[in-house]
Protein backbone atom coordinates (compact mmCIF):
# COMPACT_ATOMS: atom_id res chain seq x y z
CA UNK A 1 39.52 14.22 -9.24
CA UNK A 2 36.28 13.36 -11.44
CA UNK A 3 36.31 13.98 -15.00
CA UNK A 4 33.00 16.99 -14.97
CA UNK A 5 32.37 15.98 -18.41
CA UNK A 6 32.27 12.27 -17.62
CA UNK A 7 30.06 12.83 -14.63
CA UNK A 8 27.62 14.62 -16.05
CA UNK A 9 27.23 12.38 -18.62
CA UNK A 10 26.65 9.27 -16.38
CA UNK A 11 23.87 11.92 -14.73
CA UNK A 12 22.32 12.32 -17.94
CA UNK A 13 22.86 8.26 -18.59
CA UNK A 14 20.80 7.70 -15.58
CA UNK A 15 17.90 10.00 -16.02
CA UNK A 16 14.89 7.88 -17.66
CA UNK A 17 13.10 8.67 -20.32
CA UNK A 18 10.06 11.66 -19.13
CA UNK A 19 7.47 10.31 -21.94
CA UNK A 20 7.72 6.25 -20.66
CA UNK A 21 8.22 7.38 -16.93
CA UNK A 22 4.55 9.28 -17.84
CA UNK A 23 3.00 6.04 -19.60
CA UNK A 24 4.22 4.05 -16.47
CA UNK A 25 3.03 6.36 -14.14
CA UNK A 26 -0.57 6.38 -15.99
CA UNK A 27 -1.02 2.85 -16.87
CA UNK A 28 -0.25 2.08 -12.63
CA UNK A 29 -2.90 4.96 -11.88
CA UNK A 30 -5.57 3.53 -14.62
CA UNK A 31 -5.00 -0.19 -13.60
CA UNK A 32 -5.49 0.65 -10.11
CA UNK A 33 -8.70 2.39 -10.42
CA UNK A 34 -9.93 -0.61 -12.10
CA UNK A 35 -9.35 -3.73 -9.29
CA UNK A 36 -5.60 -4.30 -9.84
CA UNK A 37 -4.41 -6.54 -6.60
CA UNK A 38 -0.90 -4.91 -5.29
CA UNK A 39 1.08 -8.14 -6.83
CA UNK A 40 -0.38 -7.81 -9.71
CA UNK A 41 0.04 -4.21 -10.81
CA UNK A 42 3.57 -3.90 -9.34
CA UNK A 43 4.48 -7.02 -11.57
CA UNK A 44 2.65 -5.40 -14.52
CA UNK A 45 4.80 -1.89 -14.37
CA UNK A 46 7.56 -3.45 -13.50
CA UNK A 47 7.38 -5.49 -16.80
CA UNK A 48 6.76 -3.09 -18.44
CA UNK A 49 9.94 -0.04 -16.99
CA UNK A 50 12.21 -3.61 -18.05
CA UNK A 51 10.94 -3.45 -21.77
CA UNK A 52 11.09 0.68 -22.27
CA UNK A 53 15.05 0.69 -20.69
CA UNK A 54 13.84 2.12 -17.38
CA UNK A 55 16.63 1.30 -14.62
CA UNK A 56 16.31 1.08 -11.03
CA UNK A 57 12.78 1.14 -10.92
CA UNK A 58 10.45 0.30 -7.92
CA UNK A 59 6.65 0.01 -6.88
CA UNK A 60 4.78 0.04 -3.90
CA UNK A 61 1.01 0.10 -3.77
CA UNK A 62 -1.53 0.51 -1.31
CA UNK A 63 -5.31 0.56 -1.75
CA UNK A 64 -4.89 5.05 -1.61
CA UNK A 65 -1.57 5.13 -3.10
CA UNK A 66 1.28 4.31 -5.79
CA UNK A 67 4.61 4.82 -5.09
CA UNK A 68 7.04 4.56 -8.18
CA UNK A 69 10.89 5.26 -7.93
CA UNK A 70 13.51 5.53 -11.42
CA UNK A 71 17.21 5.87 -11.41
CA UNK A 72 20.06 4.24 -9.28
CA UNK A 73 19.68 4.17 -6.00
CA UNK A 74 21.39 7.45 -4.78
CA UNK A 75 19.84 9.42 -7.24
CA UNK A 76 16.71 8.29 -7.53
CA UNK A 77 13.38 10.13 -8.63
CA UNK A 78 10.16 9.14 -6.82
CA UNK A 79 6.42 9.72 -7.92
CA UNK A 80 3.80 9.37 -5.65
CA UNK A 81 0.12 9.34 -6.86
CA UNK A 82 -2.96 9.01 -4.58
CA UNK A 83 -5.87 7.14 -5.93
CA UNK A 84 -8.81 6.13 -4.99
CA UNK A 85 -10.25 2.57 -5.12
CA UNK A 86 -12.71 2.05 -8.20
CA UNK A 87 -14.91 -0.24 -9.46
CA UNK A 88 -14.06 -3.23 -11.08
CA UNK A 89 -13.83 -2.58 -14.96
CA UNK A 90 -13.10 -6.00 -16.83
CA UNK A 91 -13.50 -4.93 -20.05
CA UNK A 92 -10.62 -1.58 -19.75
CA UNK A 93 -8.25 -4.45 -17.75
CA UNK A 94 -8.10 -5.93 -21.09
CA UNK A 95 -7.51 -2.98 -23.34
CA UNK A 96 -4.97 -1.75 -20.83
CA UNK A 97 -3.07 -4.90 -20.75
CA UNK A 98 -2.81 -4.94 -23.95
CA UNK A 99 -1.82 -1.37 -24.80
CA UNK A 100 0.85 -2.22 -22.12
CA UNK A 101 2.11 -4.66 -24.55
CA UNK A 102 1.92 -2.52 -27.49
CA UNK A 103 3.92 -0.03 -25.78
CA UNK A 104 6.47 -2.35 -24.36
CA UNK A 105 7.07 -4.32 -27.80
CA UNK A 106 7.68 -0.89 -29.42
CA UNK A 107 4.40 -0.75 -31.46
CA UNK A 108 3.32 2.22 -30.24
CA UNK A 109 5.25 5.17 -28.58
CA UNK A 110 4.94 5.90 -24.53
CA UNK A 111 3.47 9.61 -25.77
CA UNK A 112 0.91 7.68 -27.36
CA UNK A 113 0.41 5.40 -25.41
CA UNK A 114 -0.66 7.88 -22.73
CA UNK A 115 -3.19 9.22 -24.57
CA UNK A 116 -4.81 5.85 -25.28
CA UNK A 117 -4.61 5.51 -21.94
CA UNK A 118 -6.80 8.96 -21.42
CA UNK A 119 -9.22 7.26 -24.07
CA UNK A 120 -9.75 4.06 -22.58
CA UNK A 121 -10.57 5.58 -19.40
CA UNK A 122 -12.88 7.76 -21.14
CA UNK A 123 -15.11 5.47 -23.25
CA UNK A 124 -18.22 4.99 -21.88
CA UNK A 125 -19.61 1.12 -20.96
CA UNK A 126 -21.03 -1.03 -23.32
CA UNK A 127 -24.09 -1.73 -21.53
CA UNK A 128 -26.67 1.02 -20.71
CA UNK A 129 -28.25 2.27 -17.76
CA UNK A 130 -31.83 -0.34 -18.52
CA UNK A 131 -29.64 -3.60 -18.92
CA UNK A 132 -27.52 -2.73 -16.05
CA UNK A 133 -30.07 -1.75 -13.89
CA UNK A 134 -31.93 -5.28 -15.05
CA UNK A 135 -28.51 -7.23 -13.87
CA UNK A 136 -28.69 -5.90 -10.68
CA UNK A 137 -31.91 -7.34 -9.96
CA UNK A 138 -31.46 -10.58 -11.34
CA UNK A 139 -28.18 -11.51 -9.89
CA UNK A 140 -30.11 -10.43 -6.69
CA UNK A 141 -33.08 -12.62 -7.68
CA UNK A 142 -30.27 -15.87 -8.33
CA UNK A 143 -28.74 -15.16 -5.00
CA UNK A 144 -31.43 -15.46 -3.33
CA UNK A 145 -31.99 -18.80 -4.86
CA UNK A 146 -28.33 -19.70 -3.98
CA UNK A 147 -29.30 -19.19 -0.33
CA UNK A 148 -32.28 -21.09 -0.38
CA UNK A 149 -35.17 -18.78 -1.28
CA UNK A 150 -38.07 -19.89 -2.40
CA UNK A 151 -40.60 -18.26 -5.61
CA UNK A 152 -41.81 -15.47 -3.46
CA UNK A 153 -38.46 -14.79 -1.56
CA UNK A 154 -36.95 -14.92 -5.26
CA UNK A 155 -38.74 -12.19 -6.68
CA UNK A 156 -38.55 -9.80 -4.20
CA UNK A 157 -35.56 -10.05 -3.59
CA UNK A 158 -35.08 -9.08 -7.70
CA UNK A 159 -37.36 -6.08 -7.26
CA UNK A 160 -35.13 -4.88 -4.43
CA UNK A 161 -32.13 -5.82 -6.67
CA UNK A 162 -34.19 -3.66 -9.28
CA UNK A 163 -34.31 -0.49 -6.94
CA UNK A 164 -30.75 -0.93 -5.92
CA UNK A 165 -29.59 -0.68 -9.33
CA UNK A 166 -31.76 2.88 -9.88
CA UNK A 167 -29.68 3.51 -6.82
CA UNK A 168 -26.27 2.74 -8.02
CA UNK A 169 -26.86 5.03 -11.26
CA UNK A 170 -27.68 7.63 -9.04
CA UNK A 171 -25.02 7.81 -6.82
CA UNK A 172 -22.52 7.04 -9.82
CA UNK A 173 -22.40 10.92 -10.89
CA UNK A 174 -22.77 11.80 -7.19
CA UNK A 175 -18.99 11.80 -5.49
CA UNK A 176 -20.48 12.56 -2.13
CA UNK A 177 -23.11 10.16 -2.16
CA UNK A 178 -20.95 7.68 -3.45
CA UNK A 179 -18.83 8.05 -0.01
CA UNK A 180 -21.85 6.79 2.20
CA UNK A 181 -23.53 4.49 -0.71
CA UNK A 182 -23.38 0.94 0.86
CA UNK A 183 -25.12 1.79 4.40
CA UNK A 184 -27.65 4.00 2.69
CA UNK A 185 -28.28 1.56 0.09
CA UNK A 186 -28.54 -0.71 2.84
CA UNK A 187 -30.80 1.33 5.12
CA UNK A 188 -33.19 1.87 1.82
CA UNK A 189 -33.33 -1.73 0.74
CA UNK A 190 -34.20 -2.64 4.49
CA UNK A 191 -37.15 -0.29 4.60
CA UNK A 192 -38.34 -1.63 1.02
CA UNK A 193 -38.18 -5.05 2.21
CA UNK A 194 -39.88 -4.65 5.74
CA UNK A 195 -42.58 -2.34 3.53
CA UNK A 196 -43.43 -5.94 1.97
CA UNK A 197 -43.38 -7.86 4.61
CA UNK A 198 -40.88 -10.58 3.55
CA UNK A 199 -37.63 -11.65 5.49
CA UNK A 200 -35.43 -11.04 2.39
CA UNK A 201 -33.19 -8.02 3.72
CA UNK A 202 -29.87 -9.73 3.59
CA UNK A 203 -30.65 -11.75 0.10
CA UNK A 204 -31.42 -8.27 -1.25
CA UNK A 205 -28.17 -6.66 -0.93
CA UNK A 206 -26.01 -9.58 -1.45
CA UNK A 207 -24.41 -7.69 -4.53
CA UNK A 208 -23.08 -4.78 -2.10
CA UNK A 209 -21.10 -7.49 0.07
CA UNK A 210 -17.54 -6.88 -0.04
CA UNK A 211 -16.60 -10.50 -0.10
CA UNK A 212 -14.44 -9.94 -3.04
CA UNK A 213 -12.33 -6.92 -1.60
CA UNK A 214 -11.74 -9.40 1.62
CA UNK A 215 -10.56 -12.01 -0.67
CA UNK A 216 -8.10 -9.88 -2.48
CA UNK A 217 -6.86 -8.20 0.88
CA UNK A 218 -6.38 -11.80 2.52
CA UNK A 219 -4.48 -12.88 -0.95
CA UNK A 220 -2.66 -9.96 -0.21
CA UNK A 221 -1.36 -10.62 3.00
CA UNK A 222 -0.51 -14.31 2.06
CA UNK A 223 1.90 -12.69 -0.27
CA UNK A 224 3.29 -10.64 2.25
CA UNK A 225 2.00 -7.63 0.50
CA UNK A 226 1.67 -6.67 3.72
CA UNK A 227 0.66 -2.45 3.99
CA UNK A 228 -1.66 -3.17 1.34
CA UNK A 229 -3.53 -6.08 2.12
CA UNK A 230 -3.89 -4.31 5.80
CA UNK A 231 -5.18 -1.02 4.78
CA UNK A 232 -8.10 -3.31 2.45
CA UNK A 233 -8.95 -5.59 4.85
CA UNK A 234 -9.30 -2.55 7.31
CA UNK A 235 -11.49 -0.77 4.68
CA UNK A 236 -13.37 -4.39 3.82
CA UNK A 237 -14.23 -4.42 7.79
CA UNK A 238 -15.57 -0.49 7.79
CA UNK A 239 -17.67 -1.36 4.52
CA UNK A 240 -18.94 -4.30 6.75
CA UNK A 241 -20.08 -1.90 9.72
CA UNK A 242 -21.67 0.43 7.16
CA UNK A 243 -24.08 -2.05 6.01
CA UNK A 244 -24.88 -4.01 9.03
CA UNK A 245 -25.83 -0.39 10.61
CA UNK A 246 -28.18 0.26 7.64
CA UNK A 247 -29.82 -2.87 7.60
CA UNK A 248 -30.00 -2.22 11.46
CA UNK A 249 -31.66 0.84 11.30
CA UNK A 250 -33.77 0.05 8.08
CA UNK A 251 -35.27 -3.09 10.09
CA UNK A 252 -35.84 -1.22 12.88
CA UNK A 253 -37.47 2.17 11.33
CA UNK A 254 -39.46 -0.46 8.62
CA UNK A 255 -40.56 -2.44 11.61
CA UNK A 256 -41.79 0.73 13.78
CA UNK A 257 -44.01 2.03 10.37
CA UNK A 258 -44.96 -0.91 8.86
CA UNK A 259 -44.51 -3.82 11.40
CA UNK A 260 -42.82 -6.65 11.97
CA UNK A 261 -42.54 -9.09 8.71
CA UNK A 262 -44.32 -12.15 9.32
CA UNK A 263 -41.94 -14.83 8.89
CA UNK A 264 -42.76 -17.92 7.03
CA UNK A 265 -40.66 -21.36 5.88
CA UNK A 266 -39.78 -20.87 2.01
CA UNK A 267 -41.56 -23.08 -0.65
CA UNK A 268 -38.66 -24.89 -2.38
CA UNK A 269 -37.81 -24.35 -5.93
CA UNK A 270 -37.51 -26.92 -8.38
CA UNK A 271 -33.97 -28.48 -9.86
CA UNK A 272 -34.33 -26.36 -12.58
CA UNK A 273 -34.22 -23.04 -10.69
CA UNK A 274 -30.81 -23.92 -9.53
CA UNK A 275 -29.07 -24.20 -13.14
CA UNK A 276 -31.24 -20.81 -14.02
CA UNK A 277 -29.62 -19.26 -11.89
CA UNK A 278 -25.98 -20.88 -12.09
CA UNK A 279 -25.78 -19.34 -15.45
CA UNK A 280 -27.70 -16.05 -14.90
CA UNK A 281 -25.85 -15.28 -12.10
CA UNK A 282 -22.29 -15.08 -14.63
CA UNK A 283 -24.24 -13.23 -17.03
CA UNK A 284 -24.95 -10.38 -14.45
CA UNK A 285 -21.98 -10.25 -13.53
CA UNK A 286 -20.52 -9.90 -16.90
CA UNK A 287 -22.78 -6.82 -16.96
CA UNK A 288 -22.44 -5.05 -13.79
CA UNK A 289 -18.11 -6.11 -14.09
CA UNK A 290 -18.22 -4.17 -17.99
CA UNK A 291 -16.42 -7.22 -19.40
CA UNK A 292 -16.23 -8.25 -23.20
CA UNK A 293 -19.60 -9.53 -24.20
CA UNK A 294 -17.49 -11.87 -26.14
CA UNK A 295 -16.21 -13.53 -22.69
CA UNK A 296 -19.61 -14.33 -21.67
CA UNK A 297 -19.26 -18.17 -22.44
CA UNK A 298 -15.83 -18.51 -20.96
CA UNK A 299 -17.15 -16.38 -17.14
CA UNK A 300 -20.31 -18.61 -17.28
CA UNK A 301 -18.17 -21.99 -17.78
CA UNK A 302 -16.13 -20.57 -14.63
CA UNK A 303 -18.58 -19.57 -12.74
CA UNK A 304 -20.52 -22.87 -13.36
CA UNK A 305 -17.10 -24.75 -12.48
CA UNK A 306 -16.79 -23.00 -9.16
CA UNK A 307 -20.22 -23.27 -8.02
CA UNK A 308 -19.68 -27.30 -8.57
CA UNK A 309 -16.44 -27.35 -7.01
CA UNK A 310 -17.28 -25.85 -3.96
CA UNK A 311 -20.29 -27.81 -3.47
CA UNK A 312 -18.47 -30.76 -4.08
CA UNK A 313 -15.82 -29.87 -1.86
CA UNK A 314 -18.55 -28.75 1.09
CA UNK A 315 -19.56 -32.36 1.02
CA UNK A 316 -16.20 -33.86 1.28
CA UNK A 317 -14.34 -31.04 3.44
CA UNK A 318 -17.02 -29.17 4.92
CA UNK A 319 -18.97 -26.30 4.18
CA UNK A 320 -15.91 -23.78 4.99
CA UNK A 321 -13.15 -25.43 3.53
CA UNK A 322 -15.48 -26.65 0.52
CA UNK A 323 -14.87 -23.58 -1.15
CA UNK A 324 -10.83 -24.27 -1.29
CA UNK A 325 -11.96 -26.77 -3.86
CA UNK A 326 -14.31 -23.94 -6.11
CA UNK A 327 -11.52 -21.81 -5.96
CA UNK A 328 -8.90 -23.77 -7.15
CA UNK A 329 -11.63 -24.97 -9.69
CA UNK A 330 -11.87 -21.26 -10.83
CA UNK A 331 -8.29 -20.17 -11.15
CA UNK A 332 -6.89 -22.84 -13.00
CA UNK A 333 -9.88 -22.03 -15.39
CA UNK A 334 -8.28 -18.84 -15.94
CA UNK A 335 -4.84 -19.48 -15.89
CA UNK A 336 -5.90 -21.80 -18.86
CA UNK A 337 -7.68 -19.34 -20.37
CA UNK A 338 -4.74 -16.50 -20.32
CA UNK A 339 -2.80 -18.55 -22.18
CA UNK A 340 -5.40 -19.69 -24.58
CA UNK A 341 -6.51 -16.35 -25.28
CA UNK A 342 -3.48 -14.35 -24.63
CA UNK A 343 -6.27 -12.06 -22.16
CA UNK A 344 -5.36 -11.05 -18.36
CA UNK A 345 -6.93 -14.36 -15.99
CA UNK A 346 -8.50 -11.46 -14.04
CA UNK A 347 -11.82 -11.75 -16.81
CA UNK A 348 -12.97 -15.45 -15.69
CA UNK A 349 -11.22 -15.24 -12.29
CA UNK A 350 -13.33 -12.07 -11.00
CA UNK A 351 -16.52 -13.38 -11.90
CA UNK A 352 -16.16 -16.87 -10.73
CA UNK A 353 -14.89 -16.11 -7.39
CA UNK A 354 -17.71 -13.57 -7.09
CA UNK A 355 -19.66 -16.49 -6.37
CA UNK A 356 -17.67 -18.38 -3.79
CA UNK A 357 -16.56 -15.36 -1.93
CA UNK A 358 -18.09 -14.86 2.16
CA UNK A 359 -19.77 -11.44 2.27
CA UNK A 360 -23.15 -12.80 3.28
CA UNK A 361 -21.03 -14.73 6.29
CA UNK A 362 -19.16 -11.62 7.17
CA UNK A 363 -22.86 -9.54 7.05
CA UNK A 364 -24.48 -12.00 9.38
CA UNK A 365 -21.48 -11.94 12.01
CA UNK A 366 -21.94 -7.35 11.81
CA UNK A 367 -25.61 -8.05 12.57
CA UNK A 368 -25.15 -10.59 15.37
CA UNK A 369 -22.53 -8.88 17.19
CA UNK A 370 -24.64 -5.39 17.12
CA UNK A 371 -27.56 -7.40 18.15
CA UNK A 372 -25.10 -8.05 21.05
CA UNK A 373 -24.88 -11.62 20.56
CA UNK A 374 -21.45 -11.68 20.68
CA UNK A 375 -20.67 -15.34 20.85
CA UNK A 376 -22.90 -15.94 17.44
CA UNK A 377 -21.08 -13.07 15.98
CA UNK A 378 -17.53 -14.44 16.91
CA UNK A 379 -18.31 -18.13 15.67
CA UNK A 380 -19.63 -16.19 11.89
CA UNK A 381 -16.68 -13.99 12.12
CA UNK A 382 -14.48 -17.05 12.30
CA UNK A 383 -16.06 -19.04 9.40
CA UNK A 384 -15.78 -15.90 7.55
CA UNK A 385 -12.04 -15.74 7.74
CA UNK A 386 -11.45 -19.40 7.42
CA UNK A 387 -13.60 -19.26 4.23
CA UNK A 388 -11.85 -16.24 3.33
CA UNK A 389 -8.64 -18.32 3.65
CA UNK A 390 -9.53 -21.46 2.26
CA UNK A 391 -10.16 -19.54 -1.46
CA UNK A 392 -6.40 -18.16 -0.79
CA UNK A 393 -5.47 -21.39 -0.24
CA UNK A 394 -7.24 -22.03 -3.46
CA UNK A 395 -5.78 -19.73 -5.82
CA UNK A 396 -2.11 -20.10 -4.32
CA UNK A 397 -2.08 -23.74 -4.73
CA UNK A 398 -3.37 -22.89 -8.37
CA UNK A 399 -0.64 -20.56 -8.66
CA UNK A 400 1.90 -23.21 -8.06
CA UNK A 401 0.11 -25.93 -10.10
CA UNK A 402 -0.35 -23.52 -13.17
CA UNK A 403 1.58 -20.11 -12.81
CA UNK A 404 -0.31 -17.27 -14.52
CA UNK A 405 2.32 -16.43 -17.72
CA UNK A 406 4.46 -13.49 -16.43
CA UNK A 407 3.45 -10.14 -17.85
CA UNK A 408 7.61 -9.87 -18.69
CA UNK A 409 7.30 -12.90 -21.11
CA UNK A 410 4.17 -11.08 -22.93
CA UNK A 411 5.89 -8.21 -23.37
CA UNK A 412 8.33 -9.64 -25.03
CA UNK A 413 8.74 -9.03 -28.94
């Protein structure tokens, strides 16, 4: 017969600690919100439950949920928390990670870590409303050129990136408009650019392509992260629809009040305009992603790095397989600069990748098959995934060549 007093002690052995079951619990909801892959954030809790004494513990994230478990299997507690997916936040991935650390090396307490975790969330972005609203419409404008505008395609295409960015601050503080944003944004920037005549509808709203979310969910499923990577590539493919319908209807209600846009061959740039671009482009994004102002040279070098690497890999493996070579260009830039500056890769990765990703592919392919060119659409659709795959490729063979440092060696003392 079982000793009572024994038993109850190996119950009370096995219960975890409330305060650092809370600080894991928060730190997976916060990190989440902000653009943490699956494999990532399960490997960051997970370091962290090994260096507060947690046992037992497991994770399982999906793009709408976080599933945590603590204790022996038997007599285990689980947590589930449904979250929403946020906007990329560079700059509170860093002050996260390294409060994680903190907390983990015994510097500060789980209780207070918690609440640093309440304040990090709650401090406000260190660019306003006019310099965001400016980024917008400049990384619009260097898109463009990317794609091959010309002067006049250029700038319109950064006063519509202008107006989209009034846009965005609108909808920030509005939950409900924030649910339909993309195809309205899309439907508005449609009528704008019909209203001026130009063919510049699909450079305009290059920065509301969700290239990057189909790169993450196909990095996803390569790691057999399986749930998760299906549930975002299901939401990457409903964004997709959303946008193609707006721009749909925009053309077609712009077109029916203001005429069709006379179409014309762009006037090329000079070589100049190109490196403009190359390094506003970074910049931008350094603005609308709320990273460190202090990473600003390190996201332009990688965003420079990729650009080159993918065009010299177009010319040597082809325009959709080029970009394997900007991608693995890009994320053994970061893995370098993680351990060089002891900061998550995710800073110089995001932004560099930003520029290689396929979202204006994957819009063309939603416009050609509800144009009901369906064999057009297919072919797109195609280079869009094997695009998609070939910056996998990328950052897995980078993976293997330089493995990001594991969060369990940071957080040790």
């Amino acid at each position: 017969m079982a000793d009572p007093q024994l038993s109850a002690l190996e119950r009370r052995r096995d219960e975890s600690d409330p305060a650092a079951v809370g600080f894991v619990l928060e730190l997976g909801r916060a990190l989440h919100s902000y653009g943490y892959s699956a494999q990532r954030l399960e490997d960051v809790l997970g370091a962290t439950s090994d260096r507060l004494g947690l046992q037992g513990y497991q994770f399982f994230s999906t793009p709408t949920s976080i599933m945590a478990s603590f204790g022996p299997i038997g007599r285990q507690r689980t947590h589930m928390l449904r979250v929403e997916p946020g906007e990329v936040n560079l700059g509170k991935l860093v002050a996260l990670e390294q409060l994680a650390v903190e907390v983990a090396q015994g510097r500060q307490q789980p209780d207070d870590g918690t609440a640093a975790i309440r304040h990090i969330a709650a401090a406000p972005s260190p660019y306003g409303p006019a310099i965001t609203t400016l980024a917008y419409g400049v990384v619009s404008a260097a898109a463009c050129q990317f794609l091959g505008g010309g002067g006049r395609e250029v700038f319109v295409a950064g006063v519509l990136g202008l107006g989209l960015g009034l846009f965005a601050l609108i909808g920030a503080g509005q939950p409900r408009l924030g649910r339909v944003f993309e195809p309205l944004a899309a439907f508005v920037v449609s009528v704008a650019a019909v209203a001026l005549a130009q063919l510049t509808g699909p450079l305009s709203v290059i920065v509301l392509m969700p290239g990057l979310t189909l790169t993450t969910a196909m990095a996803e499923l390569a790691t057999r992260h399986l749930a998760s990577g299906t549930a975002r590539l299901s939401g990457t493919f409903i964004t997709f629809l959303g946008i193609a319908f707006g721009v749909a209807l925009g053309n077609r209600l712009g077109g029916a009040a203001f005429g069709l846009p006379a179409t014309a061959d762009p006037a090329l740039l000079p070589a100049w305009a190109s490196l403009v671009a190359l390094v506003a482009a970074p910049l931008c994004f350094v603005v609308i992603l709320r990273a460190d102002p202090g990473d600003a040279p390190w996201i332009v070098g990688a965003g420079a790095l990729g650009v080159l690497g993918g065009r010299v890999g177009a010319a040597t493996l082809g325009i959709e397989l080029g970009t394997f070579a900007g991608a693995l260009a890009v994320a053994l830039a970061s893995s370098a600069y993680e351990r060089w500056r002891h900061r998550p890769a995710a800073v110089v990765l995001v932004p560099g990748i930003l520029l290689l990703v396929p979202g204006s592919v994957g819009f063309r392919s939603m416009t050609s098959l509800m144009e009901q060119k369906a064999v057009a659409g297919i072919e797109t659709a195609f280079s869009m995934f094997l695009t998609a795959m070939a910056l996998v490729a990328g950052l897995l063979v980078a993976g293997v060549i330089a493995p990001e440092p594991r969060m369990r060696d940071a957080a040790r003392p």
